[in-house]
Protein backbone atom coordinates (compact mmCIF):
# COMPACT_ATOMS: atom_id res chain seq x y z
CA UNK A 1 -56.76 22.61 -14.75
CA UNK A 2 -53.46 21.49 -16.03
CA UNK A 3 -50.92 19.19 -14.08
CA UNK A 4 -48.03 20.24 -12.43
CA UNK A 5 -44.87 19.03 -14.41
CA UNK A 6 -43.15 17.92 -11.38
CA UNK A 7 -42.98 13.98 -11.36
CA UNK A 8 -44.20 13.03 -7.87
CA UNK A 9 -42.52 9.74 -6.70
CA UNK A 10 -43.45 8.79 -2.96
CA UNK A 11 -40.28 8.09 -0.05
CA UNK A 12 -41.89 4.42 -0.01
CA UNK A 13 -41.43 4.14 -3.84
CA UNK A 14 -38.22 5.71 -3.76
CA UNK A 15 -36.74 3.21 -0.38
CA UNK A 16 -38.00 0.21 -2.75
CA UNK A 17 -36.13 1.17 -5.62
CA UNK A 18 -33.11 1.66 -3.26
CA UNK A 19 -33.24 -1.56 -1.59
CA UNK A 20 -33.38 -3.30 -4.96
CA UNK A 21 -30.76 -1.82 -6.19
CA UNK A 22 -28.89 -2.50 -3.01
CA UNK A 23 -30.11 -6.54 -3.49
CA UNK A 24 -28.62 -6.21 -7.03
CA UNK A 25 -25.08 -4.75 -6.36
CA UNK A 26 -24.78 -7.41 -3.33
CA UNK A 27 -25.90 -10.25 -5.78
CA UNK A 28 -23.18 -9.21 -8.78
CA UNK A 29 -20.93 -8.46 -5.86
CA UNK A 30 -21.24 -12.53 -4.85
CA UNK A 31 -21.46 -13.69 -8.52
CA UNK A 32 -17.79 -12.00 -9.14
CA UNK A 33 -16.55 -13.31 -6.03
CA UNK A 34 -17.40 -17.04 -6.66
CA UNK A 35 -15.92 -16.00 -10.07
CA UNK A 36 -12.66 -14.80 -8.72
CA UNK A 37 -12.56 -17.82 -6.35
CA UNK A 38 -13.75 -20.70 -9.12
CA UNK A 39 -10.50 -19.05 -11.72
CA UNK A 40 -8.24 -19.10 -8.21
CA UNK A 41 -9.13 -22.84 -7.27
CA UNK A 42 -7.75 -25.20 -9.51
CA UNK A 43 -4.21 -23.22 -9.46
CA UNK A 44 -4.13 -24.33 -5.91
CA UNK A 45 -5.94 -27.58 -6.12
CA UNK A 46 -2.72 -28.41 -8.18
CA UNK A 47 -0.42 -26.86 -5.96
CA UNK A 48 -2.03 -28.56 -2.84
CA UNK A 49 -1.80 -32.30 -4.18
CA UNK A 50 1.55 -34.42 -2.59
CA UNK A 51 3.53 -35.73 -5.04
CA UNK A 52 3.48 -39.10 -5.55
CA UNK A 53 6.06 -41.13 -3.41
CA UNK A 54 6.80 -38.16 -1.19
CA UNK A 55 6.55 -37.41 2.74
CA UNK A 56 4.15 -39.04 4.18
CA UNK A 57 3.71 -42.30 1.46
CA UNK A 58 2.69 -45.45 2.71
CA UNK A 59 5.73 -47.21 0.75
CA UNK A 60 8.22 -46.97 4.47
């Protein structure tokens, strides 16, 4: 007797492969946003630092 030629892929199979996708998008999702954030962070490191002599300088 010859097989049917429809694949036959159980609903636990297929929620598995869902979820890991799922796990995947949300893990490239958090490696871009750290990547966003590392390129963002020294701008503003620079912009945060006093300069020297300014408000707030121990030299009054």
């Amino acid at each position: 007797m010859a097989s049917s030629g429809k694949k036959k892929t159980t609903f636990a199979k297929l929620a598995r492969e869902q979820k890991l996708r799922e796990r995947r998008r949300d893990k490239q999702a958090r490696k871009d946003a750290r990547k966003r954030e590392a390129e963002t962070a020294p701008a503003q490191a620079q912009d945060a630092q006093p300069a020297p002599g300014g408000v707030g300088s121990a030299a009054e």
